[in-house]
Protein backbone atom coordinates (compact mmCIF):
# COMPACT_ATOMS: atom_id res chain seq x y z
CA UNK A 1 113.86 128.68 16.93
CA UNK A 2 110.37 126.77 17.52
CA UNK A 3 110.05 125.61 20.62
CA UNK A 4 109.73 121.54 21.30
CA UNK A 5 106.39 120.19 20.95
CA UNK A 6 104.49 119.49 24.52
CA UNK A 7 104.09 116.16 25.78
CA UNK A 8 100.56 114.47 25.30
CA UNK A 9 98.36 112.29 27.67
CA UNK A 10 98.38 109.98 24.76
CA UNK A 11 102.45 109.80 24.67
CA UNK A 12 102.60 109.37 28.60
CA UNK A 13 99.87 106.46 28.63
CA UNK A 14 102.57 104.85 25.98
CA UNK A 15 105.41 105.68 28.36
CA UNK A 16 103.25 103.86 30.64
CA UNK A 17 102.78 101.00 29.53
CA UNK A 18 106.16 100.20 28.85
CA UNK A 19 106.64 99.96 32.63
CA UNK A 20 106.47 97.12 34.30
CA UNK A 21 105.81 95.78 37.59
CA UNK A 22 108.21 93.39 38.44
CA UNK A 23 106.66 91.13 41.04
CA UNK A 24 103.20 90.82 38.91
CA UNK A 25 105.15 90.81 35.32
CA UNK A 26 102.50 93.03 33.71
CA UNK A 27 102.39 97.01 32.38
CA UNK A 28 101.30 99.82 34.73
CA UNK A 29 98.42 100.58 32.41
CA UNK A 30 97.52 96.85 31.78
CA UNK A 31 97.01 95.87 35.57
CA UNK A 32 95.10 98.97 35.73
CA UNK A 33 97.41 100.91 38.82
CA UNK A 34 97.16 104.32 36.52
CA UNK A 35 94.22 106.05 37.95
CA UNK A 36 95.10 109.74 37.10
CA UNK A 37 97.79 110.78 34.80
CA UNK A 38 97.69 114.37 33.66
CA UNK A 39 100.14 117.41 32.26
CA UNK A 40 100.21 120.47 34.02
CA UNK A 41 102.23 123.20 32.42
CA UNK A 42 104.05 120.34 30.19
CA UNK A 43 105.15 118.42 34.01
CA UNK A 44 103.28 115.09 34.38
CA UNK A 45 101.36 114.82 37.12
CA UNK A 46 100.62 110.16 37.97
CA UNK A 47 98.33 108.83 40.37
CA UNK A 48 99.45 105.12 40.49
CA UNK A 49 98.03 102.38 42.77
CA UNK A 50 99.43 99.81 44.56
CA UNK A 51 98.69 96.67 47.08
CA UNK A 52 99.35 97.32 50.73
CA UNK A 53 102.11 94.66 50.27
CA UNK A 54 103.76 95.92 47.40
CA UNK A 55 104.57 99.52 48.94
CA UNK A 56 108.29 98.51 49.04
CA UNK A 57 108.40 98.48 44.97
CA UNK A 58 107.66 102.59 45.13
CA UNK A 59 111.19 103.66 44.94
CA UNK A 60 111.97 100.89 42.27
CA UNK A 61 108.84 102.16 40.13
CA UNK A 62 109.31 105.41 40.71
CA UNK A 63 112.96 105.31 39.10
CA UNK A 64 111.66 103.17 36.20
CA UNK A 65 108.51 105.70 35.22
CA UNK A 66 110.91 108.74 35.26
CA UNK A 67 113.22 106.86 33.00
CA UNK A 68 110.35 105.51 31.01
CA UNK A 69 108.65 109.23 30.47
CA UNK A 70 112.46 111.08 29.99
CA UNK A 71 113.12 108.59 27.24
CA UNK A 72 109.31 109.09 25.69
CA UNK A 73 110.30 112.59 25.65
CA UNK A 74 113.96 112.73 23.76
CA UNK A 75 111.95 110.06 21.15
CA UNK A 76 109.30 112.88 20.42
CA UNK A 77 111.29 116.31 21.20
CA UNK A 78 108.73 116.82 23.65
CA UNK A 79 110.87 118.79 27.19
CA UNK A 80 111.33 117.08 29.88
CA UNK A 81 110.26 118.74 33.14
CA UNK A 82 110.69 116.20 35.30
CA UNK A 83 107.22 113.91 36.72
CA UNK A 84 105.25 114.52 39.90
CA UNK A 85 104.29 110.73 41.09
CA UNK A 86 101.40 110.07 44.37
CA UNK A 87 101.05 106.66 45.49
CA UNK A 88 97.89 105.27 47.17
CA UNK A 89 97.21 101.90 48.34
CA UNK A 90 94.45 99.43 46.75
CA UNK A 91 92.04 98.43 48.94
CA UNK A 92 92.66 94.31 49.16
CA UNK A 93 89.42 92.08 47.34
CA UNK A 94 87.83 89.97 48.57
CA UNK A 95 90.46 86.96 48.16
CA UNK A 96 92.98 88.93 49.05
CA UNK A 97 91.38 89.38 52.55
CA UNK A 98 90.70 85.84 52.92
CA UNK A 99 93.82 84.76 52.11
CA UNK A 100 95.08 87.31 55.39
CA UNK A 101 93.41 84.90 57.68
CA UNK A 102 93.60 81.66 58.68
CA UNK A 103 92.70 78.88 56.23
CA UNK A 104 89.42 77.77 56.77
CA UNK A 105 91.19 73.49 55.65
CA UNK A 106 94.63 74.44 56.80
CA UNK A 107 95.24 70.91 55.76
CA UNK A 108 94.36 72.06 52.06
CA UNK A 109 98.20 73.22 50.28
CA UNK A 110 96.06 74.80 47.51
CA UNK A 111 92.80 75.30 45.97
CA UNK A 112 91.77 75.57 42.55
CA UNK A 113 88.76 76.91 41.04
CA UNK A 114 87.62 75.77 37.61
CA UNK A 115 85.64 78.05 35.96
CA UNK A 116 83.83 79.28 32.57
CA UNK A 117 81.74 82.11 31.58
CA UNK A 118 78.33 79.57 30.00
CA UNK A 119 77.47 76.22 30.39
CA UNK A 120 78.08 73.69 28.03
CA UNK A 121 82.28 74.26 27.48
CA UNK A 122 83.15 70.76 29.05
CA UNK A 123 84.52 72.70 32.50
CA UNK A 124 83.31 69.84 34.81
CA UNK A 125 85.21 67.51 32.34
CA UNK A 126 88.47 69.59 32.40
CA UNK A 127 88.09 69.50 36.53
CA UNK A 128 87.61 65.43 36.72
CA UNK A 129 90.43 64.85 34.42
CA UNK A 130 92.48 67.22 35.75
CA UNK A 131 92.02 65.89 39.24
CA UNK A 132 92.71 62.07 37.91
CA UNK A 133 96.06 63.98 36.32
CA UNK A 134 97.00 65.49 39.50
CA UNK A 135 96.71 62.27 41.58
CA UNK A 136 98.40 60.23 38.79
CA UNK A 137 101.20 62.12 39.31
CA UNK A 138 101.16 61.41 43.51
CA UNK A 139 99.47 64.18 44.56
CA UNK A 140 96.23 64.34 47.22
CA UNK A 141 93.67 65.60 45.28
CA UNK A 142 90.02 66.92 46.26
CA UNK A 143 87.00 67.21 44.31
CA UNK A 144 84.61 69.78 45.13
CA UNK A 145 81.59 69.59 42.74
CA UNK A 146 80.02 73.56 43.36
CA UNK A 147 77.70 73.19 40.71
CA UNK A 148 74.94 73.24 43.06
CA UNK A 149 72.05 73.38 40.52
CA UNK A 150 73.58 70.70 38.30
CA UNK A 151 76.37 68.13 39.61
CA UNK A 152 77.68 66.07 37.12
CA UNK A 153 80.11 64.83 39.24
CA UNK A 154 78.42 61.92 40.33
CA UNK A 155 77.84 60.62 37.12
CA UNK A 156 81.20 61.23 35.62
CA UNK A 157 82.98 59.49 38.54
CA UNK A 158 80.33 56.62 38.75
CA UNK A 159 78.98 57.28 42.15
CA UNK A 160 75.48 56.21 41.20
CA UNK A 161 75.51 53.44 43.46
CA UNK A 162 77.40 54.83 46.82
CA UNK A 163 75.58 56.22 49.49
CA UNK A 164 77.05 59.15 51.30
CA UNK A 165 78.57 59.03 55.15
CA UNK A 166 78.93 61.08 57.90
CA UNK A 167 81.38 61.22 60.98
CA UNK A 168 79.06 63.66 63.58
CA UNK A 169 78.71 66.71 61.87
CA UNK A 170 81.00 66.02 59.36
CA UNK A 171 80.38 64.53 55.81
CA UNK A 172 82.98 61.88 54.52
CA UNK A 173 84.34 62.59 51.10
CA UNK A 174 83.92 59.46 48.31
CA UNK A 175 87.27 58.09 47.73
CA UNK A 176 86.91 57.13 44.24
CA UNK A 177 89.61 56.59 41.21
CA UNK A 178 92.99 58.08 44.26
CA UNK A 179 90.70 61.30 44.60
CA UNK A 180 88.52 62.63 47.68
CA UNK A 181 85.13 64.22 45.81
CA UNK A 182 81.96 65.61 47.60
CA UNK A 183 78.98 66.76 45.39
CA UNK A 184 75.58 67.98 46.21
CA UNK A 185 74.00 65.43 43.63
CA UNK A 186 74.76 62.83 46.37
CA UNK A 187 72.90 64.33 49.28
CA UNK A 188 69.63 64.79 47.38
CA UNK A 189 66.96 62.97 45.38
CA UNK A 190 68.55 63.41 41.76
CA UNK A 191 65.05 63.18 40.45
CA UNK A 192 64.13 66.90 41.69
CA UNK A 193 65.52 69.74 41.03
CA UNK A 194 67.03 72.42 43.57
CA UNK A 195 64.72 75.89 43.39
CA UNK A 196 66.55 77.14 45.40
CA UNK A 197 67.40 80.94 46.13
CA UNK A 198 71.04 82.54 46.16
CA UNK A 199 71.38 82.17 49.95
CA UNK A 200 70.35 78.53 50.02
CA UNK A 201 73.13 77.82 47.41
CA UNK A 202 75.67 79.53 49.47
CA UNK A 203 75.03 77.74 52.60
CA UNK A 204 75.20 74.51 51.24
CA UNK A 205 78.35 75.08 49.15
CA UNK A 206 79.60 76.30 52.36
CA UNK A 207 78.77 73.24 54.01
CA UNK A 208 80.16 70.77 51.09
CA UNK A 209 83.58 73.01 51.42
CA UNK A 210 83.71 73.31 55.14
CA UNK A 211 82.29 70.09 56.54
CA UNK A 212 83.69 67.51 54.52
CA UNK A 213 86.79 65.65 56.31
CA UNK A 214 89.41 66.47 53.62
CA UNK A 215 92.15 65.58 55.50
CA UNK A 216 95.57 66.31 53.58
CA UNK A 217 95.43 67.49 50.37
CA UNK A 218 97.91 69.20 47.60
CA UNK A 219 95.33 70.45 45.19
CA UNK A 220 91.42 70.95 46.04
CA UNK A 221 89.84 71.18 42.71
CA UNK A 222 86.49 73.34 42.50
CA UNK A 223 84.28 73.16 39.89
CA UNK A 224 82.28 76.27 39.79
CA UNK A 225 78.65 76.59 38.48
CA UNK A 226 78.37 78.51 35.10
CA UNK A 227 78.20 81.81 34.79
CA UNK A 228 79.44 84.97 37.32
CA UNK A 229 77.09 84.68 40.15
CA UNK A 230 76.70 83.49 44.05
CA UNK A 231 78.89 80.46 44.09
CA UNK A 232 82.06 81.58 42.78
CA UNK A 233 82.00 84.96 44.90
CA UNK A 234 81.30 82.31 48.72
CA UNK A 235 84.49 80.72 47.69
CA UNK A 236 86.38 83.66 47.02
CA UNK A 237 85.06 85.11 50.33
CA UNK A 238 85.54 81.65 52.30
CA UNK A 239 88.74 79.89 50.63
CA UNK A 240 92.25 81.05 49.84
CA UNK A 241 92.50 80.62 46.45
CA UNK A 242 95.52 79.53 44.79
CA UNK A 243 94.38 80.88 41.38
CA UNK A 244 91.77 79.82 38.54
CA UNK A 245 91.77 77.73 35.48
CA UNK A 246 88.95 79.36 32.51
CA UNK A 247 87.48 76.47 30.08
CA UNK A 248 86.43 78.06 26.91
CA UNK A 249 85.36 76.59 23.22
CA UNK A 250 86.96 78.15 20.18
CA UNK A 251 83.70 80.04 18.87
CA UNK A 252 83.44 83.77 19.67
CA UNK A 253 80.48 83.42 21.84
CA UNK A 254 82.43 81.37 24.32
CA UNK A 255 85.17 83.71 24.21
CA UNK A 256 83.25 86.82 25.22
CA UNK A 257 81.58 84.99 28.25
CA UNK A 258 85.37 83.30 29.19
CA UNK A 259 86.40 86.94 29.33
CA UNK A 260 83.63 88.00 31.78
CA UNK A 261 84.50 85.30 34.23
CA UNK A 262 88.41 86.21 34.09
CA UNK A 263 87.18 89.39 34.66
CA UNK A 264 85.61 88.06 37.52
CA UNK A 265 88.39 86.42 39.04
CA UNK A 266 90.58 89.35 38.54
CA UNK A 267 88.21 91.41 40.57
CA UNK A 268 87.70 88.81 43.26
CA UNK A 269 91.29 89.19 43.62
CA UNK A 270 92.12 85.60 42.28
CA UNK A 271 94.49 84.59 39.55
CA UNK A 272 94.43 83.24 36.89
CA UNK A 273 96.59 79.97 36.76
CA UNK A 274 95.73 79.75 32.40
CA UNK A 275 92.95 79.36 30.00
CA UNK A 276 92.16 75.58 28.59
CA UNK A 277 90.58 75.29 25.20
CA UNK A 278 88.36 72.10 25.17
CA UNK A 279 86.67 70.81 22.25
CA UNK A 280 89.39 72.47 20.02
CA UNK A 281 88.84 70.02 16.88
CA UNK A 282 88.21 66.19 16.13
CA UNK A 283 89.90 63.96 14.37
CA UNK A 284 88.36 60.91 11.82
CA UNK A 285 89.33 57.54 11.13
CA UNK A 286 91.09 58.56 8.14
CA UNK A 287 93.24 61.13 10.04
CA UNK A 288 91.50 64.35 8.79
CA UNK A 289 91.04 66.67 11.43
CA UNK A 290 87.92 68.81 11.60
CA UNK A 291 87.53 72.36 13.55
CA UNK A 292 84.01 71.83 14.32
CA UNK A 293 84.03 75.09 16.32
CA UNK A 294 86.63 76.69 15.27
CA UNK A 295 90.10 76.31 16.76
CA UNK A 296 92.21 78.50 18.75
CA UNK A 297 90.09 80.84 20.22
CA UNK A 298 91.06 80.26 23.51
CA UNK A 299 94.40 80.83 22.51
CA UNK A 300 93.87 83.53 20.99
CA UNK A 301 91.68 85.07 24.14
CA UNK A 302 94.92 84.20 26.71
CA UNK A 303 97.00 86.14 24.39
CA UNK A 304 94.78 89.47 24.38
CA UNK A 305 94.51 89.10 28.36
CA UNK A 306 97.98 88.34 28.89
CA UNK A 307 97.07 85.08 30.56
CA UNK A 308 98.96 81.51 30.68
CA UNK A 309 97.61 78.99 28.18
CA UNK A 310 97.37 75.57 29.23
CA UNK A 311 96.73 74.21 26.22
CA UNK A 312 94.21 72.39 23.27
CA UNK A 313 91.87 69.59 24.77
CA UNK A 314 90.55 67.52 20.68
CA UNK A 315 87.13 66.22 21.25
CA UNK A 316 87.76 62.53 22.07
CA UNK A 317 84.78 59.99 21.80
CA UNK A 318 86.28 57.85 24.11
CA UNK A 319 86.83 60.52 26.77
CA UNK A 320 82.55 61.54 26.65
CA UNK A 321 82.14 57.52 26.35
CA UNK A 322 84.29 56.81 29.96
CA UNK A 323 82.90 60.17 31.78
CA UNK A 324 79.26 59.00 30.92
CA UNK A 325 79.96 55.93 31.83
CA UNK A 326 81.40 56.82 35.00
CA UNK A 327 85.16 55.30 34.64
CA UNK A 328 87.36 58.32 33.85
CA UNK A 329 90.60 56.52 34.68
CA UNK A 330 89.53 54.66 31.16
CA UNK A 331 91.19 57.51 29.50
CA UNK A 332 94.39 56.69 30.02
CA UNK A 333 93.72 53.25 29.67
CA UNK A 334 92.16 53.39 26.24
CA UNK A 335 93.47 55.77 24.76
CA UNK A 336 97.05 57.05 24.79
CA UNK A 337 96.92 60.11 22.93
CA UNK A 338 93.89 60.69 24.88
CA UNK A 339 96.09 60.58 28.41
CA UNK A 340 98.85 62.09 26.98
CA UNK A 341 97.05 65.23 26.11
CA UNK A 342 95.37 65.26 29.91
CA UNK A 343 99.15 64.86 31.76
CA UNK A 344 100.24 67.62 29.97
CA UNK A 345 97.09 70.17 30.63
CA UNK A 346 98.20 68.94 34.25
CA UNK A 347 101.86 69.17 33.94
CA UNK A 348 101.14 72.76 32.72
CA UNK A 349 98.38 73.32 35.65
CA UNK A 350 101.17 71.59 38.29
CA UNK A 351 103.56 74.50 36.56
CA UNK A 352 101.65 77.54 36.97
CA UNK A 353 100.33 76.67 40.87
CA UNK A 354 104.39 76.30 42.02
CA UNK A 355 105.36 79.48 40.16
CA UNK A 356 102.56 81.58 41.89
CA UNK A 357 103.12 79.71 45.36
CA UNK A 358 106.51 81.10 44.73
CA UNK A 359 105.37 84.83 44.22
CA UNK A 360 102.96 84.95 47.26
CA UNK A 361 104.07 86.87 49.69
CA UNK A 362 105.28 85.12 53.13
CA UNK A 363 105.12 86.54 56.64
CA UNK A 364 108.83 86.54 58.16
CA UNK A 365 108.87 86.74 61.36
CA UNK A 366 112.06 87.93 63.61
């Protein structure tokens, strides 16, 4: 009688992935926590990872990747020996370690980076209108323009004409359109630009974040510079981050460089509250819509990385008209399809920020 066929790497990895954590909702091999996974003598032998605070799930795992492997085995006649298991604890990023500490605007409930991979994707549009959406709703919002080299805040909320304050060392937010907003574009001569090195950006993002009177806030909205570099690693290092929102365009190129800053986030230790696709088509006079980059790319990238999508943001005329003109609130006003569209990418936002306040961990005291 032949003897059953050994188990494979390639059939364990399977097993694998069919396991899932249940406080992140995600596969062993997706979140990355495999780190060895061998077969020695036909007996697999894991290395799996885990967060400091999630040590209390080893039991629970460990029952479901025996079950997981024992049933790979009886579907391929492969023997089942049984599964040697090591835990080792992740060391926590750079959010994570943050977030251990006392909030640097304990008055802040939660911050919100907006982010995208390149320039040019409409992400400081998606973090205005999102903030109007937010505080339309009755929630304290914040505006934190971080595009140090080139705030378009000012111009999109019509601030061309107000001159900034301070209260001693502190600068005074503009209250503009039932948001708070700070940007660098207001504190220097918008004629020249900023040459400015990678530790000069960091101190004075540091300075719009730290020293501006917030007060009480729900939602801080960030939005981040282009790009992976110096500005969105200070505030994961100086802010406890709620999560992330990624802007992205439909075409390709935009999806490879959204991926890079998830990636980013993910490593920083933030999450990712969902993926908006802006620009997703446009719509004529006569009703015909045109994909002028494509359409549902984003979509389509949230899906691969197991992300939340927000949902489609059409190109709107009106909405570039009101932002250049500096009167955003115009887009509800003007428009209703227009507002509808930008309550529901906040409904959805609003949504994903109370589900993962839910699943952060609390300290209980007793």
């Amino acid at each position: 009688m032949a003897s059953p066929p050994p188990l494979t790497e390639d059939l364990l990895r399977k097993a694998l992935s069919a396991v899932v954590d249940p406080e992140l909702g995600k596969d062993l091999v997706s979140l990355g926590m495999v780190k060895e996974a061998s077969i020695d003598g036909g007996r697999p032998r894991l290395l799996i990872e885990l967060a400091a605070q999630s040590r209390h799930l080893k039991s629970q795992l460990t029952d479901s990747i025996e079950q997981a492997i024992e049933a790979c085995c009886q579907e391929s006649g492969s023997a089942w020996q049984g599964v040697e298991i090591a835990f080792k604890e992740s060391s926590p990023s750079d959010n994570e370690r943050v977030k251990e500490e006392p909030s640097a605007l304990p008055g802040v409930k939660h911050v919100i980076a907006v982010g995208a991979g390149k320039g040019g994707v409409g992400k400081s549009t998606v973090a205005v209108t999102l903030a109007l959406a937010l505080a339309r709703s009755g929630a304290r919002v914040g505006l934190l323009d971080g595009d140090i080299y080139g705030p378009s805040i000012p111009t999109m909320l019509g601030l061309d004409d107000s001159a900034p304050a301070v209260r001693g060392s502190n600068l005074l937010p503009f209250e503009v359109h039932g948001i708070k907003a700070i940007s660098i574009g207001k504190l220097v001569d918008p004629d020249k630009p900023l040459i400015w090195r990678g530790p000069m950006a960091h101190g004075a993002f540091k300075q719009l974040a730290l020293q501006t009177e917030w007060g009480a806030l729900d939602y801080l909205i960030v939005d981040l510079p282009p790009g992976t570099g110096d500005i969105p690693l200070t505030l994961a290092q100086l802010l406890p981050l709620t999560g992330s929102v990624i802007v992205c365009t439909p075409q390709r190129v935009a999806q490879e460089d959204a991926r890079r800053a998830a990636r980013m986030f993910q490593q920083l230790g933030v999450e990712i509250l969902g993926v908006v696709e802006n620009m997703s088509s446009f719509t004529g006079k006569d009703g015909t819509e045109y994909d002028l980059f494509g359409k549902g790319g984003a979509e389509i990238l949230a899906q691969t990385m197991g992300l939340p999508f927000l949902g489609n943001l059409p190109i709107h005329p009106t909405l570039r008209q009101n932002l250049d003109e500096g009167t955003p609130q115009r887009c509800w006003e003007d428009e209703q399809e227009l507002g509808t569209a930008l309550d529901g990418l906040a409904s959805q936002l609003s949504n994903r920020i109370s589900i993962a306040a839910m699943a952060a961990p609390t300290l209980e005291i007793r």
